[in-house]
PDB file of N, CA and C in Angstrom:
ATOM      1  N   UNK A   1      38.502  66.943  65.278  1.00  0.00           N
ATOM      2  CA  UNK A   1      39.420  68.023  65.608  1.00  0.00           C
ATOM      3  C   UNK A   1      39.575  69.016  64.460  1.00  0.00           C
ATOM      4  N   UNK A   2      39.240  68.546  63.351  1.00  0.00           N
ATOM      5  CA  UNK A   2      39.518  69.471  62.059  1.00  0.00           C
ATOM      6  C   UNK A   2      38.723  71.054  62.348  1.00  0.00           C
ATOM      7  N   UNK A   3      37.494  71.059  63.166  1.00  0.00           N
ATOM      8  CA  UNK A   3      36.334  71.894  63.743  1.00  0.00           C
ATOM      9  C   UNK A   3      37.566  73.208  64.242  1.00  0.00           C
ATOM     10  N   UNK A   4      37.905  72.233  65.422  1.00  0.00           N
ATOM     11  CA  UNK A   4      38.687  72.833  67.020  1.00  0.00           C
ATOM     12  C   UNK A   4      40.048  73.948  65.838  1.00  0.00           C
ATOM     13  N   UNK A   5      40.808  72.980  64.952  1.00  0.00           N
ATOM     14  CA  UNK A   5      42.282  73.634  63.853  1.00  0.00           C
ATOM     15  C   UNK A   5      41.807  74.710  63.424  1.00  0.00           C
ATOM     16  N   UNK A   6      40.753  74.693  62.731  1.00  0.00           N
ATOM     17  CA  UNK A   6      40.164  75.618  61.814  1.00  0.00           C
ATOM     18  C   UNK A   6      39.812  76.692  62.630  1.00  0.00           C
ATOM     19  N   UNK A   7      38.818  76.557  64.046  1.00  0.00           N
ATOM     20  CA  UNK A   7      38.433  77.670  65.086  1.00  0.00           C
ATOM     21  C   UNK A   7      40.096  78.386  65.610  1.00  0.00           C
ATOM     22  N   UNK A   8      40.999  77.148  66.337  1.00  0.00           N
ATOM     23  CA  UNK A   8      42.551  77.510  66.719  1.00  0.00           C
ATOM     24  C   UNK A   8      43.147  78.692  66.021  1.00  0.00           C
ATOM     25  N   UNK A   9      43.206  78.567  64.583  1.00  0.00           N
ATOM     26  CA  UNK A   9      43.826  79.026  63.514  1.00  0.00           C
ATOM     27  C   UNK A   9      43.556  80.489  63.254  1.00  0.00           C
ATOM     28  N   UNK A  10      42.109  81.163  63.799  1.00  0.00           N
ATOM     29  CA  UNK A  10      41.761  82.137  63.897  1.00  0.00           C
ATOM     30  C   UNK A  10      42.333  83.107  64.654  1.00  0.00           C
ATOM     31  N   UNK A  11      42.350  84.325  64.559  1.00  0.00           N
ATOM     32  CA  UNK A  11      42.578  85.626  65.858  1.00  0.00           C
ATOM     33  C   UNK A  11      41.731  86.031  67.163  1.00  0.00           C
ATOM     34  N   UNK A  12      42.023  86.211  67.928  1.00  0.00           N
ATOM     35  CA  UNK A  12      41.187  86.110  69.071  1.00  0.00           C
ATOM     36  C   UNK A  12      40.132  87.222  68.662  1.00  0.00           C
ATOM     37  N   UNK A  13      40.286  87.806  68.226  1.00  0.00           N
ATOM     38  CA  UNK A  13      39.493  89.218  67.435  1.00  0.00           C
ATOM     39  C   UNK A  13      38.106  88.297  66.344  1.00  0.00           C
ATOM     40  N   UNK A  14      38.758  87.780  65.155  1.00  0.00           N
ATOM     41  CA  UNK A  14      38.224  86.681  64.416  1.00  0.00           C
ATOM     42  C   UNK A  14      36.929  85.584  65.977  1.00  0.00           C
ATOM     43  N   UNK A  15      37.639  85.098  66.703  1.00  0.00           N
ATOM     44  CA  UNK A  15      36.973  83.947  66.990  1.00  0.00           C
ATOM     45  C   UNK A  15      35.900  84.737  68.265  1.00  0.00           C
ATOM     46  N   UNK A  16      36.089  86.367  68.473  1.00  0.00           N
ATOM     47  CA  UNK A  16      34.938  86.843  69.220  1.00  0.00           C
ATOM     48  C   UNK A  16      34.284  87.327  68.678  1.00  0.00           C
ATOM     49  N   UNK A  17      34.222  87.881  67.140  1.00  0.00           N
ATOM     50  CA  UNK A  17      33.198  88.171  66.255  1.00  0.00           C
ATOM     51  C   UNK A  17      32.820  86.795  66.056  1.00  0.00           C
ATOM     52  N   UNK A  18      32.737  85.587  65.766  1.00  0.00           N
ATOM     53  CA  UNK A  18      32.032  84.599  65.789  1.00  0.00           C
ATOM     54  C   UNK A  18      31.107  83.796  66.707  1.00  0.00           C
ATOM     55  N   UNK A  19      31.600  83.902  68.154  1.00  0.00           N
ATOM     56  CA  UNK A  19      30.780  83.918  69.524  1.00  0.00           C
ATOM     57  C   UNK A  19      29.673  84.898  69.412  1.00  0.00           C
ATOM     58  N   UNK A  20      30.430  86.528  69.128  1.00  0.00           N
ATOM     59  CA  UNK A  20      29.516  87.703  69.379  1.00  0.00           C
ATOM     60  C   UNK A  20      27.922  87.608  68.259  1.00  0.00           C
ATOM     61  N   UNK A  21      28.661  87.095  67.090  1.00  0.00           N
ATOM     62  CA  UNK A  21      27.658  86.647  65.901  1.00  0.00           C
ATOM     63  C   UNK A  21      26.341  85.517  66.090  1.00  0.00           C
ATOM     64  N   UNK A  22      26.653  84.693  66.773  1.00  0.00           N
ATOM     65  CA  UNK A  22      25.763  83.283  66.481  1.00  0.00           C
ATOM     66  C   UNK A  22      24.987  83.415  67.608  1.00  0.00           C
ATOM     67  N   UNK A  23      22.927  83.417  67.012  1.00  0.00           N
ATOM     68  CA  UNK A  23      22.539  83.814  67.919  1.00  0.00           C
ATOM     69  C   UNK A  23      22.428  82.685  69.539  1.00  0.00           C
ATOM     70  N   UNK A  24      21.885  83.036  70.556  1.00  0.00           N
ATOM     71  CA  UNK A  24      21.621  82.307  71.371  1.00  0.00           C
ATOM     72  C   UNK A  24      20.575  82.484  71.881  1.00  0.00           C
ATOM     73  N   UNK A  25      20.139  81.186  72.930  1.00  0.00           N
ATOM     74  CA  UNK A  25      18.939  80.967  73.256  1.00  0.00           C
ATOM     75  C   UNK A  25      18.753  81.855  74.424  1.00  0.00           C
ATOM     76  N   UNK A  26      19.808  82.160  74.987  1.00  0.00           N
ATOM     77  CA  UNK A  26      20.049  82.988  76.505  1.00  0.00           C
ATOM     78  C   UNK A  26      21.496  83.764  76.611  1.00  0.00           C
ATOM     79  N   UNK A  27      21.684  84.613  76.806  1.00  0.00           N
ATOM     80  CA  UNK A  27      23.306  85.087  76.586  1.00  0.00           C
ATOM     81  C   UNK A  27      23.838  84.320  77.148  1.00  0.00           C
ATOM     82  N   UNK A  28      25.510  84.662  77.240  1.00  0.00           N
ATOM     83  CA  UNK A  28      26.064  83.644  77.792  1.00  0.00           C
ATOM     84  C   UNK A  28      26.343  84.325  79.393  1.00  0.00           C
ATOM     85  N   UNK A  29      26.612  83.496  80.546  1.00  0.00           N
ATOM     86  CA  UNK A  29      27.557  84.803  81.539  1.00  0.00           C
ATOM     87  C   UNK A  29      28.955  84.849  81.243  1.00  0.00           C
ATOM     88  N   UNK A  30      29.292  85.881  82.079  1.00  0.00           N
ATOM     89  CA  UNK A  30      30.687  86.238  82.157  1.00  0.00           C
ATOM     90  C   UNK A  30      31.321  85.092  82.273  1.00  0.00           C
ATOM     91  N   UNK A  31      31.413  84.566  83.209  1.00  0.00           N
ATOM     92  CA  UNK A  31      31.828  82.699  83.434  1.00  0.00           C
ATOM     93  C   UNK A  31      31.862  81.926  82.547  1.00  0.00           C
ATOM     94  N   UNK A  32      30.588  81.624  81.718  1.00  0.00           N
ATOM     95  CA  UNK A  32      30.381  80.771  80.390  1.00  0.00           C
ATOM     96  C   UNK A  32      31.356  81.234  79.011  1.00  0.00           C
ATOM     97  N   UNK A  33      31.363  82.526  79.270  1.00  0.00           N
ATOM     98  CA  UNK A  33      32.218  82.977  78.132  1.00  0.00           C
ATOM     99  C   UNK A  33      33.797  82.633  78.337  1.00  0.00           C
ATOM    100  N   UNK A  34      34.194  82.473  79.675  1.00  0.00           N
ATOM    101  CA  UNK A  34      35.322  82.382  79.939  1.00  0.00           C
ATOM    102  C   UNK A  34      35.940  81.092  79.697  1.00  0.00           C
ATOM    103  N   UNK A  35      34.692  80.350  79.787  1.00  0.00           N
ATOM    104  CA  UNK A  35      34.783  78.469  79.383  1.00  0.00           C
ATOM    105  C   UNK A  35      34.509  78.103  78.251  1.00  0.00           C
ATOM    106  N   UNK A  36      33.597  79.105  77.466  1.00  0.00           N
ATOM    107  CA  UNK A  36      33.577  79.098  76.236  1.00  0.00           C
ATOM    108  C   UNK A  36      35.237  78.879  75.526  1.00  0.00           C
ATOM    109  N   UNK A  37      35.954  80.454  75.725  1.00  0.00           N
ATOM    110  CA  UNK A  37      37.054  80.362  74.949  1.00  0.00           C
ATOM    111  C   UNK A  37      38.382  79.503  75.435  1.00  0.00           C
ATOM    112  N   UNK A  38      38.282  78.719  76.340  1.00  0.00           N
ATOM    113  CA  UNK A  38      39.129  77.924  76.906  1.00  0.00           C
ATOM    114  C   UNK A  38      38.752  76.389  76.297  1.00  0.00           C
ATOM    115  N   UNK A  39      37.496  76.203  76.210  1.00  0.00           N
ATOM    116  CA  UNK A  39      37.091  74.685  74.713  1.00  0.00           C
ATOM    117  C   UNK A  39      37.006  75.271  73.737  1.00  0.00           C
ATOM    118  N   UNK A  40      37.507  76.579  73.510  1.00  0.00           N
ATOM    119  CA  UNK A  40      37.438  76.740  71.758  1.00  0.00           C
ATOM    120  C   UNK A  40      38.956  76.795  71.531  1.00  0.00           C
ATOM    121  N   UNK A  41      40.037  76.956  72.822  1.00  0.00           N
ATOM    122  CA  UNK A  41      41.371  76.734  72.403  1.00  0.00           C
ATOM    123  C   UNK A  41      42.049  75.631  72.727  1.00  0.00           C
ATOM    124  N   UNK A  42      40.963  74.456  72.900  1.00  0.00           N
ATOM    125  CA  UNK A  42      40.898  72.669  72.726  1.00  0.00           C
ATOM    126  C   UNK A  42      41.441  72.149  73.934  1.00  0.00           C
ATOM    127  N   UNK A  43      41.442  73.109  75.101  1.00  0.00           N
ATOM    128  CA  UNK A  43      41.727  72.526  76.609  1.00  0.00           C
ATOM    129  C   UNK A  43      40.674  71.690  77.067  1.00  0.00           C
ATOM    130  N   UNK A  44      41.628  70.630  77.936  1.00  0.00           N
ATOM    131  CA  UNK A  44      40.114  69.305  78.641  1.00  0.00           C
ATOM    132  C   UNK A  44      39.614  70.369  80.067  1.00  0.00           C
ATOM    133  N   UNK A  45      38.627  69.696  80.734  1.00  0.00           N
ATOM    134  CA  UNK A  45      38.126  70.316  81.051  1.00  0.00           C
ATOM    135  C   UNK A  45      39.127  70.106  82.449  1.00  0.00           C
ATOM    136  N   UNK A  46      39.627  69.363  83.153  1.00  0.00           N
ATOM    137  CA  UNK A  46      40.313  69.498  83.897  1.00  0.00           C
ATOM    138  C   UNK A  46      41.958  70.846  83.846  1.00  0.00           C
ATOM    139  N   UNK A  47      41.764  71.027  82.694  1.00  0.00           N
ATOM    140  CA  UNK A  47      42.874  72.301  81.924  1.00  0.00           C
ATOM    141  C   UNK A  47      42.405  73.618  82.417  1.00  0.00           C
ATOM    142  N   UNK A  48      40.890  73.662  81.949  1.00  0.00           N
ATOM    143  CA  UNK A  48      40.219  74.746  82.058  1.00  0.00           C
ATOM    144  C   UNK A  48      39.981  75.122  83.691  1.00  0.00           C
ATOM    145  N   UNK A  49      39.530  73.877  84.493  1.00  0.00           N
ATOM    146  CA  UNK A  49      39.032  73.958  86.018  1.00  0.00           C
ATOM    147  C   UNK A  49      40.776  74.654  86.608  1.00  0.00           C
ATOM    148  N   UNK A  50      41.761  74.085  86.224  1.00  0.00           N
ATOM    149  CA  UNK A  50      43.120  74.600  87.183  1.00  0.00           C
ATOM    150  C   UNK A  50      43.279  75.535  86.911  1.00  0.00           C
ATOM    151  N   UNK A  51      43.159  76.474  84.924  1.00  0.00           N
ATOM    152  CA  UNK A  51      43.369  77.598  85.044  1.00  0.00           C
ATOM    153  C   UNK A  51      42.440  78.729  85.345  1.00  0.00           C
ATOM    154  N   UNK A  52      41.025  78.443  85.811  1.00  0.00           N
ATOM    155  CA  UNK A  52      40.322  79.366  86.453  1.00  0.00           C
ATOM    156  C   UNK A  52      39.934  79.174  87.507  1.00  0.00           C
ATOM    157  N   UNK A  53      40.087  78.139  88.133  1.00  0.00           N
ATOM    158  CA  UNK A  53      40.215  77.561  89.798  1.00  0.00           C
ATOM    159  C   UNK A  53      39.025  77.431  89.636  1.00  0.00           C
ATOM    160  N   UNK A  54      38.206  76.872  89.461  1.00  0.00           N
ATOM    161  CA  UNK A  54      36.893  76.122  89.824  1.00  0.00           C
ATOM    162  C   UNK A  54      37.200  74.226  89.898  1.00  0.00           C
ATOM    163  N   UNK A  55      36.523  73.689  89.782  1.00  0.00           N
ATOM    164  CA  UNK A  55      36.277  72.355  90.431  1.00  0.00           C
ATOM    165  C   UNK A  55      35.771  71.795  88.858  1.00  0.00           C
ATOM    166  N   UNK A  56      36.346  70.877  88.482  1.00  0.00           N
ATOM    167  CA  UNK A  56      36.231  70.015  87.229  1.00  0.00           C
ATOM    168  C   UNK A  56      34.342  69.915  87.160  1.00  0.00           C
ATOM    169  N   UNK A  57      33.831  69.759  87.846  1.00  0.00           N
ATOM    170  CA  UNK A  57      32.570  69.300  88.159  1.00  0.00           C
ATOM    171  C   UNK A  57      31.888  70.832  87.467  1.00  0.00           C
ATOM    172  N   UNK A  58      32.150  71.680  87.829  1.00  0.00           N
ATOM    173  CA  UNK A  58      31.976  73.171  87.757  1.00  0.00           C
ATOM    174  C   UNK A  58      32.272  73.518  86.370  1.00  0.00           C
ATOM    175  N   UNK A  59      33.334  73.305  85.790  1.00  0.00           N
ATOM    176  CA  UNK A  59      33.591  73.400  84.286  1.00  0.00           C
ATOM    177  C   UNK A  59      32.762  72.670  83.460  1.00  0.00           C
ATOM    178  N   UNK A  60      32.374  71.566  83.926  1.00  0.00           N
ATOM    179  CA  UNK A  60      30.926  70.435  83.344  1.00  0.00           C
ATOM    180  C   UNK A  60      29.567  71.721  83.312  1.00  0.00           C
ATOM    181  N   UNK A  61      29.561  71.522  84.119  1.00  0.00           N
ATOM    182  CA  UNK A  61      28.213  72.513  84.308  1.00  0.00           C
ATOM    183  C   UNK A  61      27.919  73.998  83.724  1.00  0.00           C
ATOM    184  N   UNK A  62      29.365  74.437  83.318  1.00  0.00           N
ATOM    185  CA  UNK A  62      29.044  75.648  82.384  1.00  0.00           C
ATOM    186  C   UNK A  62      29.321  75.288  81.400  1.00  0.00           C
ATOM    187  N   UNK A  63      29.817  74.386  80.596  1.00  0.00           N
ATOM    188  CA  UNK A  63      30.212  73.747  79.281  1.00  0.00           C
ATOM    189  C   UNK A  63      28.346  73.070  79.151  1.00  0.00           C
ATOM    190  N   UNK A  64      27.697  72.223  79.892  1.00  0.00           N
ATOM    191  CA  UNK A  64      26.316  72.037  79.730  1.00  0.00           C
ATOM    192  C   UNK A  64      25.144  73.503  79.197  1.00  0.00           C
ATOM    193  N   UNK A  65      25.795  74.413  80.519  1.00  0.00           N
ATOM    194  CA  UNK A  65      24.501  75.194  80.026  1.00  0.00           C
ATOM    195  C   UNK A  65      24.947  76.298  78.592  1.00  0.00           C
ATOM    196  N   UNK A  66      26.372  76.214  78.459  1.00  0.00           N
ATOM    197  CA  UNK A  66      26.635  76.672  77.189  1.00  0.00           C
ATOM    198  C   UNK A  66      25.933  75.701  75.722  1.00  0.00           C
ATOM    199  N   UNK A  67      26.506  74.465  76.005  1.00  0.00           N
ATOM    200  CA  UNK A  67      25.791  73.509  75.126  1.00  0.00           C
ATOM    201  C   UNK A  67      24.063  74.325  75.006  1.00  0.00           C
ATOM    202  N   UNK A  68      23.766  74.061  75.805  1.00  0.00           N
ATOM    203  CA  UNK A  68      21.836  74.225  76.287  1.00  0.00           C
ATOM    204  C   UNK A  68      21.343  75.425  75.079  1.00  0.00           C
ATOM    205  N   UNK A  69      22.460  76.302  75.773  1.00  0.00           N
ATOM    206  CA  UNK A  69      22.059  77.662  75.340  1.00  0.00           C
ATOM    207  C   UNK A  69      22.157  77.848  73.300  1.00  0.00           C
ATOM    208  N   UNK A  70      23.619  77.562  72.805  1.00  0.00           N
ATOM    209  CA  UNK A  70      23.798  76.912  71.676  1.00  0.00           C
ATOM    210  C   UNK A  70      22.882  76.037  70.913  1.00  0.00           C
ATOM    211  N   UNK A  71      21.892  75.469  71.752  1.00  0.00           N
ATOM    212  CA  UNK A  71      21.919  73.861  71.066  1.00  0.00           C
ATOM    213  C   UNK A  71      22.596  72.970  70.470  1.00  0.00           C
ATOM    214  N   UNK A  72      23.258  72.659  71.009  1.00  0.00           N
ATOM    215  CA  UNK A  72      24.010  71.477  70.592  1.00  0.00           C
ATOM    216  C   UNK A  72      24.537  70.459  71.810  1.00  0.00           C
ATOM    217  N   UNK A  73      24.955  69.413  71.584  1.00  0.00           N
ATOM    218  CA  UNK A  73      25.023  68.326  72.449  1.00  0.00           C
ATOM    219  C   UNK A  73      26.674  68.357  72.589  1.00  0.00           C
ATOM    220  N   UNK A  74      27.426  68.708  71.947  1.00  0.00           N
ATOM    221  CA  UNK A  74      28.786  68.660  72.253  1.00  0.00           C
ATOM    222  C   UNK A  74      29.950  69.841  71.823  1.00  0.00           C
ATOM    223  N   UNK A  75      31.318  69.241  72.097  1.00  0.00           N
ATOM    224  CA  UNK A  75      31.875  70.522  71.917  1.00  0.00           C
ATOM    225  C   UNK A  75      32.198  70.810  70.177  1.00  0.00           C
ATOM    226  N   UNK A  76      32.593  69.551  69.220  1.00  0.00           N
ATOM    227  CA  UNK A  76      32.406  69.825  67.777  1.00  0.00           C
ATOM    228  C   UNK A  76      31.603  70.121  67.631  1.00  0.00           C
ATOM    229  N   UNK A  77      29.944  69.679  68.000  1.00  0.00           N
ATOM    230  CA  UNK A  77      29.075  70.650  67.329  1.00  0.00           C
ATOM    231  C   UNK A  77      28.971  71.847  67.822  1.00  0.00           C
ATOM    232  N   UNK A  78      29.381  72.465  68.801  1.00  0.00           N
ATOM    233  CA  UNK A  78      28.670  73.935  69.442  1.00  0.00           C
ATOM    234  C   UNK A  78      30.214  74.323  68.574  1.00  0.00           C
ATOM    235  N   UNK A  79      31.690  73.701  68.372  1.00  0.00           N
ATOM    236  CA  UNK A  79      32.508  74.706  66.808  1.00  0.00           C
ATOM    237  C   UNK A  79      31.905  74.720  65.336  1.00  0.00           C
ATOM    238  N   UNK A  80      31.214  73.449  65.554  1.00  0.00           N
ATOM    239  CA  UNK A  80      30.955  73.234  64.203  1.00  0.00           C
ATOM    240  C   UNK A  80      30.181  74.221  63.892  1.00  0.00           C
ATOM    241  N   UNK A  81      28.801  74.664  64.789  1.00  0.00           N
ATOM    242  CA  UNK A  81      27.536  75.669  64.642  1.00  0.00           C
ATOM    243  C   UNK A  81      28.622  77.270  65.001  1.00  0.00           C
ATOM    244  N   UNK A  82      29.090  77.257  65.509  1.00  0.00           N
ATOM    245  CA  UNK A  82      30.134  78.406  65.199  1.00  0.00           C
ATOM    246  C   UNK A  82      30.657  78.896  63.941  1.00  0.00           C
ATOM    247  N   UNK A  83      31.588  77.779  63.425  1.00  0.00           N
ATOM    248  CA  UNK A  83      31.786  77.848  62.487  1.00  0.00           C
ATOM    249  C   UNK A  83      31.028  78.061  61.132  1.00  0.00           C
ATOM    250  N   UNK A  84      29.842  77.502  60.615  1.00  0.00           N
ATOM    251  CA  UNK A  84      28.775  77.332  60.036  1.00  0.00           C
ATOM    252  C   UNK A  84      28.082  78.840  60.280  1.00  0.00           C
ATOM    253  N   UNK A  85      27.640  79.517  61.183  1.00  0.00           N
ATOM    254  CA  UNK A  85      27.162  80.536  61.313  1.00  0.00           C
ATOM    255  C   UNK A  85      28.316  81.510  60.823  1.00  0.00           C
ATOM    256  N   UNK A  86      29.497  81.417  60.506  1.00  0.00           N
ATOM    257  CA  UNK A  86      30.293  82.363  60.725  1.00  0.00           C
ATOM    258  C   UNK A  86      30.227  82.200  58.879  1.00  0.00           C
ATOM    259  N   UNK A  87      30.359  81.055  58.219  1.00  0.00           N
ATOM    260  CA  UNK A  87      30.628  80.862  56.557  1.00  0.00           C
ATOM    261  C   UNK A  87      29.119  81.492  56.067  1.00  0.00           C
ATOM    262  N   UNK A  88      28.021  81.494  56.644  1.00  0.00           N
ATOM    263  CA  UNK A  88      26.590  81.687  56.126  1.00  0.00           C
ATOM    264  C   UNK A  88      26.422  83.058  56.363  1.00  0.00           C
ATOM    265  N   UNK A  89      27.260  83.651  56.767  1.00  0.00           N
ATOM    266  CA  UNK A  89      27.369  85.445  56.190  1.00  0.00           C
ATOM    267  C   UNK A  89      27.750  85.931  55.752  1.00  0.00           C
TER     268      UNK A  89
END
């Protein structure tokens, strides 16, 4: 969680120059970005599915192809590689 405090702690301004910064393998969509900043402000995914009305199953599946796109296998590492890209400039 120290990842998630440190990302939290930021300005929403701060934590979209860091999304906008780190490259990717595929952009993200409109959707992915929206699930993006809802696990970067440490909601489960059942948090995220009620406040954008999709289906828990559905929040899996754009949290995956965000992972994909990132590379990384989870949600500390896709802050951690956030984070890390953001100190290496």
């Amino acid at each position: 969680h120290t990842y998630l405090n440190a990302y939290s702690g930021m300005s929403a301004q701060q934590q979209s120059a860091i999304i906008q910064s780190t490259k990717l393998l595929d952009p993200l969509t409109v959707r992915e970005n929206e699930v993006l900043q809802h696990i970067l402000s440490g909601e489960s995914n059942k948090e995220i599915a009620m406040c954008l009305t999709i289906t828990e199953s559905t929040v899996k599946t754009h949290a995956r192809n965000i992972y994909s796109k990132y590379d990384v296998g989870s949600r500390a590492e896709l802050i951690s590689t956030l984070l890390k890209n953001q100190a290496g400039k």
